[in-house]
Protein backbone atom coordinates (compact mmCIF):
# COMPACT_ATOMS: atom_id res chain seq x y z
CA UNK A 1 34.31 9.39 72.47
CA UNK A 2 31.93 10.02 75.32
CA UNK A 3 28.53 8.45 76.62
CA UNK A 4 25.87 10.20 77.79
CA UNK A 5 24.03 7.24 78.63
CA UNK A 6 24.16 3.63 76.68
CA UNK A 7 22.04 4.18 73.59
CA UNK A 8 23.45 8.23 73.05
CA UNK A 9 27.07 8.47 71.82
CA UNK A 10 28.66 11.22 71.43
CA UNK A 11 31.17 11.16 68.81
CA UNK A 12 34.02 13.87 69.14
CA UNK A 13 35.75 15.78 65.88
CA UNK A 14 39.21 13.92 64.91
CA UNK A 15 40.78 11.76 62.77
CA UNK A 16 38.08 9.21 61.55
CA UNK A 17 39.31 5.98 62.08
CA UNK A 18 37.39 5.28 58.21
CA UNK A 19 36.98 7.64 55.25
CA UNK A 20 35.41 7.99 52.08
CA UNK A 21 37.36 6.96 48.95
CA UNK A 22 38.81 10.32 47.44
CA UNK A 23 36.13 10.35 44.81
CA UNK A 24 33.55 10.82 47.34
CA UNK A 25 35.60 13.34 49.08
CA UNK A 26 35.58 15.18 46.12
CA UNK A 27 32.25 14.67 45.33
CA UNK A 28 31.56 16.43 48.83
CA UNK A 29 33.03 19.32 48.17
CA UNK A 30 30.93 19.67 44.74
CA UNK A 31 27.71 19.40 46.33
CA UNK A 32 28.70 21.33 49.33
CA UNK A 33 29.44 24.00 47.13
CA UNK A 34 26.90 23.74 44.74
CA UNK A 35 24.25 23.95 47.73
CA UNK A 36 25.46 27.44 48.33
CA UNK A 37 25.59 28.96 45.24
CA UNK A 38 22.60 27.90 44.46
CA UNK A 39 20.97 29.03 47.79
CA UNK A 40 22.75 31.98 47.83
CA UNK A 41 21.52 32.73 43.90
CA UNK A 42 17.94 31.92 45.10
CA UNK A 43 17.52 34.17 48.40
CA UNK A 44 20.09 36.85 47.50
CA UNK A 45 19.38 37.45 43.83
CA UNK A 46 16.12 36.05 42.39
CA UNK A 47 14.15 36.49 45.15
CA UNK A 48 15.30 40.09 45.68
CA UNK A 49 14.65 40.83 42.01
CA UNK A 50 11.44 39.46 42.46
CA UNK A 51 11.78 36.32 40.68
CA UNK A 52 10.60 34.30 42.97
CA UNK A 53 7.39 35.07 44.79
CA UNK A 54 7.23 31.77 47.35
CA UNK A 55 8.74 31.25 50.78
CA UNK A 56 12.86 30.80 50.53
CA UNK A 57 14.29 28.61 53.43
CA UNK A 58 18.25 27.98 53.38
CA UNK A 59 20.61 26.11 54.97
CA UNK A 60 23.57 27.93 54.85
CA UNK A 61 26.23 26.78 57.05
CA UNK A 62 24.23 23.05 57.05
CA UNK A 63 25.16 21.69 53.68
CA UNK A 64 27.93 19.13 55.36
CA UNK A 65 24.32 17.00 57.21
CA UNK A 66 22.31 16.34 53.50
CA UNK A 67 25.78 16.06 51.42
CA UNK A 68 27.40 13.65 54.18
CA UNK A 69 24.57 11.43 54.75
CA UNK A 70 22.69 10.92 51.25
CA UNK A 71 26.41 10.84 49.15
CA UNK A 72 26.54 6.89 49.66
CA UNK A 73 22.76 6.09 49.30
CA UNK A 74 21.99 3.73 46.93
CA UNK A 75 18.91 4.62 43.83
CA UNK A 76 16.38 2.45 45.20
CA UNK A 77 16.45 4.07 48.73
CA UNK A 78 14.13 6.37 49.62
CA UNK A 79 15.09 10.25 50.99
CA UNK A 80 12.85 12.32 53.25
CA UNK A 81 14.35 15.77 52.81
CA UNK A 82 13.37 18.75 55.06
CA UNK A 83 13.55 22.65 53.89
CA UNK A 84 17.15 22.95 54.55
CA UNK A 85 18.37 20.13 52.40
CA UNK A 86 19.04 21.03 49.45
CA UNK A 87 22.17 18.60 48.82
CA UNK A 88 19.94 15.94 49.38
CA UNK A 89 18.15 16.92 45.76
CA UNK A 90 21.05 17.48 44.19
CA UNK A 91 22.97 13.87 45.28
CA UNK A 92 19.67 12.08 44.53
CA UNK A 93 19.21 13.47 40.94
CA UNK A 94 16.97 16.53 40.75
CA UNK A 95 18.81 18.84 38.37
CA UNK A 96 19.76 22.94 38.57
CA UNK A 97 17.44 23.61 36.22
CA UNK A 98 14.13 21.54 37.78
CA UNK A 99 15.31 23.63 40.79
CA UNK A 100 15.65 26.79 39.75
CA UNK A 101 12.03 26.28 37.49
CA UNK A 102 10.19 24.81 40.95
CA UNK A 103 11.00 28.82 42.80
CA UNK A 104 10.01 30.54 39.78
CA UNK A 105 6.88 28.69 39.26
CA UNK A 106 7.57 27.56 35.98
CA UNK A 107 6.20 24.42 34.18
CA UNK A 108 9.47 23.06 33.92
CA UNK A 109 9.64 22.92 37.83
CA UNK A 110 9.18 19.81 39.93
CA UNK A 111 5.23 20.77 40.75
CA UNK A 112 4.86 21.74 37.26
CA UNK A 113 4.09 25.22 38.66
CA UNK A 114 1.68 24.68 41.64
CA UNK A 115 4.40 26.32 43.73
CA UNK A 116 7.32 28.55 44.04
CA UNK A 117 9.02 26.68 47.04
CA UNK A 118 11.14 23.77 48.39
CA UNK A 119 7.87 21.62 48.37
CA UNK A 120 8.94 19.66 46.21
CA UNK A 121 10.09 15.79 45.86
CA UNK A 122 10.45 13.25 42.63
CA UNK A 123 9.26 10.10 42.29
CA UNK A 124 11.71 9.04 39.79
CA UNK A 125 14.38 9.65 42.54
CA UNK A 126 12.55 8.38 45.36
CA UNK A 127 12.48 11.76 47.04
CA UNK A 128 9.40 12.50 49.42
CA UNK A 129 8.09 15.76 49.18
CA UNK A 130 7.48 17.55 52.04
CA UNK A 131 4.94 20.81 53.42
CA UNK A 132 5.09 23.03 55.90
CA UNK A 133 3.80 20.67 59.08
CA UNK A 134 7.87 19.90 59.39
CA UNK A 135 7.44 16.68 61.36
CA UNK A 136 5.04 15.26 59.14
CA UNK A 137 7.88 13.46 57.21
CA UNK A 138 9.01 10.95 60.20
CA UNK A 139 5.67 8.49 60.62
CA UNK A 140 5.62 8.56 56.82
CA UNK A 141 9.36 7.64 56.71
CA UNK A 142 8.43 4.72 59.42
CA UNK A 143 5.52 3.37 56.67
CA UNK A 144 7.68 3.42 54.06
CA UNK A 145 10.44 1.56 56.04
CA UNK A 146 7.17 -0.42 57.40
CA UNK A 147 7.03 -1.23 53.72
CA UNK A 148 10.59 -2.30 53.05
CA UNK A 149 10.75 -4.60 56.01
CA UNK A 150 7.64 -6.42 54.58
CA UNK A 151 8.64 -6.65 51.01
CA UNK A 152 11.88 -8.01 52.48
CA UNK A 153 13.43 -5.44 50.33
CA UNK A 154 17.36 -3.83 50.70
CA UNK A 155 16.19 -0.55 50.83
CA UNK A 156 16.71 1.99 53.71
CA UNK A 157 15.02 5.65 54.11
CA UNK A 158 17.17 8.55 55.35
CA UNK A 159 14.50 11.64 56.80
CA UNK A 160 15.59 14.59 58.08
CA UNK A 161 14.31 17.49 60.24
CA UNK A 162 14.98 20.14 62.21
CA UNK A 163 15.48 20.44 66.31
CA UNK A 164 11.92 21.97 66.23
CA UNK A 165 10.28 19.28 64.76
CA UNK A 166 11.63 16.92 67.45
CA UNK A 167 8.73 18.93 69.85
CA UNK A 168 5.86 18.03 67.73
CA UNK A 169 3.58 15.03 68.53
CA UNK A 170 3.67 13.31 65.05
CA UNK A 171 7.60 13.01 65.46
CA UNK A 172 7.09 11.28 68.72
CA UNK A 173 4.17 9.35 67.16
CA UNK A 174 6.67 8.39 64.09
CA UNK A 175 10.05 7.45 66.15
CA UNK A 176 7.74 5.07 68.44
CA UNK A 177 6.12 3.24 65.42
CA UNK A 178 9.64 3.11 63.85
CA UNK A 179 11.39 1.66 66.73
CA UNK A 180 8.65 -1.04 67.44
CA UNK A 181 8.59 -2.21 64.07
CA UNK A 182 12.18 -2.02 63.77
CA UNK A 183 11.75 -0.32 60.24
CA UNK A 184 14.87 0.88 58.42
CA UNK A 185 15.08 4.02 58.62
CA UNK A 186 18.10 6.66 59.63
CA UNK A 187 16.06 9.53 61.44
CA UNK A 188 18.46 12.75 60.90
CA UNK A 189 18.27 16.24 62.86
CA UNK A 190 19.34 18.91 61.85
CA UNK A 191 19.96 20.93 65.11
CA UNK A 192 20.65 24.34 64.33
CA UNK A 193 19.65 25.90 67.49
CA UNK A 194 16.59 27.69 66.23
CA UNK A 195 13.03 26.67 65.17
CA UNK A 196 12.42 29.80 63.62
CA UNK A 197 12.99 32.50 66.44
CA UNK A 198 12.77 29.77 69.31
CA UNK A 199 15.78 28.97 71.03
CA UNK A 200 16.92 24.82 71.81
CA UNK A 201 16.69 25.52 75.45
CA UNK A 202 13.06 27.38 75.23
CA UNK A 203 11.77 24.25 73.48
CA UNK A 204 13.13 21.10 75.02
CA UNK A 205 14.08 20.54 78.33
CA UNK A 206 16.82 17.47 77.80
CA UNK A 207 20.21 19.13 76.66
CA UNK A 208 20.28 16.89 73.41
CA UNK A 209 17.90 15.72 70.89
CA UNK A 210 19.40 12.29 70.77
CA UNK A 211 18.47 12.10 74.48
CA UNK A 212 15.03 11.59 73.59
CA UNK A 213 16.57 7.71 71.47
CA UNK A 214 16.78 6.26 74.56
CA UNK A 215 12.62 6.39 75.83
CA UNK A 216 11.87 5.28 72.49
CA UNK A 217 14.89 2.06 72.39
CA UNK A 218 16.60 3.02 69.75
CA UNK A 219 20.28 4.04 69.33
CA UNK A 220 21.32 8.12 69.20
CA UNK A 221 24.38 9.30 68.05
CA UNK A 222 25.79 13.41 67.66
CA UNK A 223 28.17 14.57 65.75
CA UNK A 224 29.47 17.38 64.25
CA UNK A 225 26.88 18.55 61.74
CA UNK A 226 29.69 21.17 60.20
CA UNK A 227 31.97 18.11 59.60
CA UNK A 228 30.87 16.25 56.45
CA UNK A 229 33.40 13.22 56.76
CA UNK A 230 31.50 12.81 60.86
CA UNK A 231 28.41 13.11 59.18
CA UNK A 232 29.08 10.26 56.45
CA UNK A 233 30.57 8.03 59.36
CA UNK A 234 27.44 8.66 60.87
CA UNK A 235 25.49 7.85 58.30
CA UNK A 236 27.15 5.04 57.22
CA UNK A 237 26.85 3.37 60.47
CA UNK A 238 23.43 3.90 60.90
CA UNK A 239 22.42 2.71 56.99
CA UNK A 240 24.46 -0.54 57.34
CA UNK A 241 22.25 -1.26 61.17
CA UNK A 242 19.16 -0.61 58.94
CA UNK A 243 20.06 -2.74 55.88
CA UNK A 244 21.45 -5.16 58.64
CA UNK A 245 17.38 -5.66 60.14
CA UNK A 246 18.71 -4.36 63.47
CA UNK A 247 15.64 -1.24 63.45
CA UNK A 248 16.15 2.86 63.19
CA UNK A 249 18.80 5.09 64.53
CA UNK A 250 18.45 9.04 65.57
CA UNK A 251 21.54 10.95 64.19
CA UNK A 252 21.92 14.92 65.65
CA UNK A 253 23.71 16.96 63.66
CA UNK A 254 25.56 19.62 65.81
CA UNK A 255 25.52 22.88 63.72
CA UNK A 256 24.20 26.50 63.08
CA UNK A 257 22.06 28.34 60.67
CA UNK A 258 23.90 31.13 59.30
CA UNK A 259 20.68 33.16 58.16
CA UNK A 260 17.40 33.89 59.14
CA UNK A 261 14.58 31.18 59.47
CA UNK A 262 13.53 32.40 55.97
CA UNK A 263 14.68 35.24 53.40
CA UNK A 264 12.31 37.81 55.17
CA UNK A 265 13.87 37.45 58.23
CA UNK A 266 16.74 39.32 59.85
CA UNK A 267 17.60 37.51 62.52
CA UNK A 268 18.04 39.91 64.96
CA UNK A 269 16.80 37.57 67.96
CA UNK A 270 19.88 36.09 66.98
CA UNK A 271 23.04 36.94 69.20
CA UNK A 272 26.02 38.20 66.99
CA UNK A 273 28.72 36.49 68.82
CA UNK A 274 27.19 33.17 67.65
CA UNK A 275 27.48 33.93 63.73
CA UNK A 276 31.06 34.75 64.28
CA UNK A 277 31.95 31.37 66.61
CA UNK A 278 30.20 29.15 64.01
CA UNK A 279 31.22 31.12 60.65
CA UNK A 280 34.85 29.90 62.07
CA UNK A 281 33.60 26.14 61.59
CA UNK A 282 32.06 26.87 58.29
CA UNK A 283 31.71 23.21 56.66
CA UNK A 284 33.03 24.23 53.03
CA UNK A 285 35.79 26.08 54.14
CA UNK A 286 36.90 22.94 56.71
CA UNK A 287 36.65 19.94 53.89
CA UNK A 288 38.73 22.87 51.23
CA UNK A 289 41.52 22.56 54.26
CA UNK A 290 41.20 18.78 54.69
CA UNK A 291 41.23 17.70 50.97
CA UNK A 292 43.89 20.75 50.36
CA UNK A 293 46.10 18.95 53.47
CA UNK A 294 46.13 15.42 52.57
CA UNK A 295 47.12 16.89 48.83
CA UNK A 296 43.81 15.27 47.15
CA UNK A 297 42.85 19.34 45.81
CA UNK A 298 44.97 22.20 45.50
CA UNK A 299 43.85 26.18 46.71
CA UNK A 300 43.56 26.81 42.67
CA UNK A 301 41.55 23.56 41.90
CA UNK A 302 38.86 24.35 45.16
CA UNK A 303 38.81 27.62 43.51
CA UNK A 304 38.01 25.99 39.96
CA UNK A 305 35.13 23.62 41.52
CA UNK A 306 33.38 26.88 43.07
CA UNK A 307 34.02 28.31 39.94
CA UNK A 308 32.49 25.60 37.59
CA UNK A 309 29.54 25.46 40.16
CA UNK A 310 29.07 28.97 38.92
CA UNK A 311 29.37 28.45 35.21
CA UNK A 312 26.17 25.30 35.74
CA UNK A 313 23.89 27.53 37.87
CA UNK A 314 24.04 30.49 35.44
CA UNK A 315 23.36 28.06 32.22
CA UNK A 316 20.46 27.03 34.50
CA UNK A 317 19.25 29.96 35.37
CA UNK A 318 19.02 31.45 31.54
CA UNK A 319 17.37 28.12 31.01
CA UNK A 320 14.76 28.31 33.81
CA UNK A 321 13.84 32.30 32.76
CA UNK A 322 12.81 31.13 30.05
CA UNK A 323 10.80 28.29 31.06
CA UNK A 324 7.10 28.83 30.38
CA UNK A 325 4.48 29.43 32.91
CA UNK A 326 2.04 26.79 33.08
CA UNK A 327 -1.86 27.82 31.80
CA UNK A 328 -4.13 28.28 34.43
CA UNK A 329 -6.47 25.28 33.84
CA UNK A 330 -3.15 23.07 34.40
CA UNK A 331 -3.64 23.90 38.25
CA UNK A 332 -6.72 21.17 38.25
CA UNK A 333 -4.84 18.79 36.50
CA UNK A 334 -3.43 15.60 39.00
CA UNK A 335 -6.33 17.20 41.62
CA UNK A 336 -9.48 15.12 41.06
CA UNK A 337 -10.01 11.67 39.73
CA UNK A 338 -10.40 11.90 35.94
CA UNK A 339 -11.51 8.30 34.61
């Protein structure tokens, strides 16, 4: 372990001194791999049959940062996802099916059919929808800590973003308030390297986004976003300083996005060399090795989880087809005030 400065630790890939029980580290690999299939069923196949008309926004190569951090929350906390979080719907509840039924605009889908995108959140399991202003989600994350800490409730938020949103006003606006108020919330970046074409250095002077923790007093912390076990120390760390009343922390999440900003885009801004140096870290394949190593999984049982993965997202899928459209007049519905 290395500081930067006192309130940024870097936190370097070994051993964890802590890890999850073996349930949870098997749990990780499920949603790990269900993230990708599913992803990869919803930008490589429906959306080049056609099937789904909206944006598509993956995280390929970023599952470990949602899966790791959200696996321990507890149902009454609160989750902030981002567009490249898709584990974090899956750990808190939102099924295949309400998934799949939210990109093909179906009724069935989490806006009832208003959309075909990842704008989506539920209510029921206290996750915050989000739009396309990515940013937007970290003041309203500090007034729903704000919230917490006046109800004198045990609840903590986790909200997550991208490097790019880190260069907006309203996330400056949001870490201040949270800070001052010492709200709990765990602020989590997912630093891929990109906002959309633009590259870290082109957008932020400081070589680290948890450099900017220390001008707003609160703690940072990297680690290894392609490491899900560093990501759930993380995590863990900075939940128990929330529930604790000691204020927010800033968690970056070292990693890469293996695809294009969205399903449209190539990526050819991109550098070739990089794909290949992080496709080497790939977080699946890393916890398959770990859990393989210490003898909790064999090679034929990872095999069986990606396989079984598989078997759930086709059932959805032939589910979600089917799904109806909702009527037309439904789009007014929830809009204006109705007595």
């Amino acid at each position: 372990m290395k500081t930067l400065n006192p309130n940024v630790v870097v936190r370097e890939t070994a051993q964890p001194a802590v890890l999850p029980p073996e349930k949870t580290l098997l749990d990780m690999l499920y949603y790990m791999q269900m993230t990708r299939e599913l992803e990869f069923r919803i930008e490589r196949k429906l959306y080049r049959q056609g099937k789904i008309v909206g944006g598509v926004y993956v995280g390929r190569g970023q599952e470990a940062i949602a899966v790791g951090s959200c696996i321990d929350t507890l149902a009454a906390d609160v989750v902030c996802p981002s567009h490249r979080d898709m584990g974090a719907f899956l750990i808190r509840g939102m099924s295949v099916r309400t998934i799949l039924a939210q990109y093909m605009a179906r009724k069935t889908g989490a806006t009832r059919g208003r959309d075909g995108n990842m704008h989506m959140g539920d209510m029921k399991h206290n996750l915050i929808a989000f739009v396309s202003m990515l940013g937007d989600n970290v003041p309203v994350a500090a007034g729903i800590g704000m919230s917490f800490k006046m109800r004198h409730e045990d609840r903590v938020v986790l909200c997550f973003f991208g490097d790019g949103a880190t260069s907006r006003g309203d996330w400056h606006e949001g870490i201040n308030m949270a800070a001052v108020m010492k709200v709990p919330v765990v602020y989590i970046c997912n630093n891929n390297q990109y906002a959309y074409s633009t590259p870290l250095e082109r957008q932020m002077a400081v070589e680290n986004v948890a450099d900017r923790a220390e001008a707003y007093g609160l703690p940072g912390e990297i680690v290894d976003g392609n490491n899900v076990i560093d990501v759930w120390g993380a995590a863990t760390r900075a939940i128990n300083r929330a529930r604790s009343g000691q204020g927010p922390t800033l968690i970056e999440c070292k990693t890469f996005r293996m695809t294009g900003h969205s399903a449209h885009d190539d990526a050819g801004y991109v550098p070739s060399a990089l794909f290949q140096y992080w496709e080497e870290r790939d977080p699946i394949a890393r916890h398959e090795k770990f859990l393989i190593e210490r003898g909790l999984i064999t090679r034929e049982g990872a095999d069986e989880v990606k396989a079984g993965v598989n078997r759930e997202i086709d059932a959805a899928i032939q589910i979600a087809e089917n799904d109806p459209f909702p009527e037309p007049e439904d789009c007014l519905k929830d809009v204006y005030y109705e007595g």
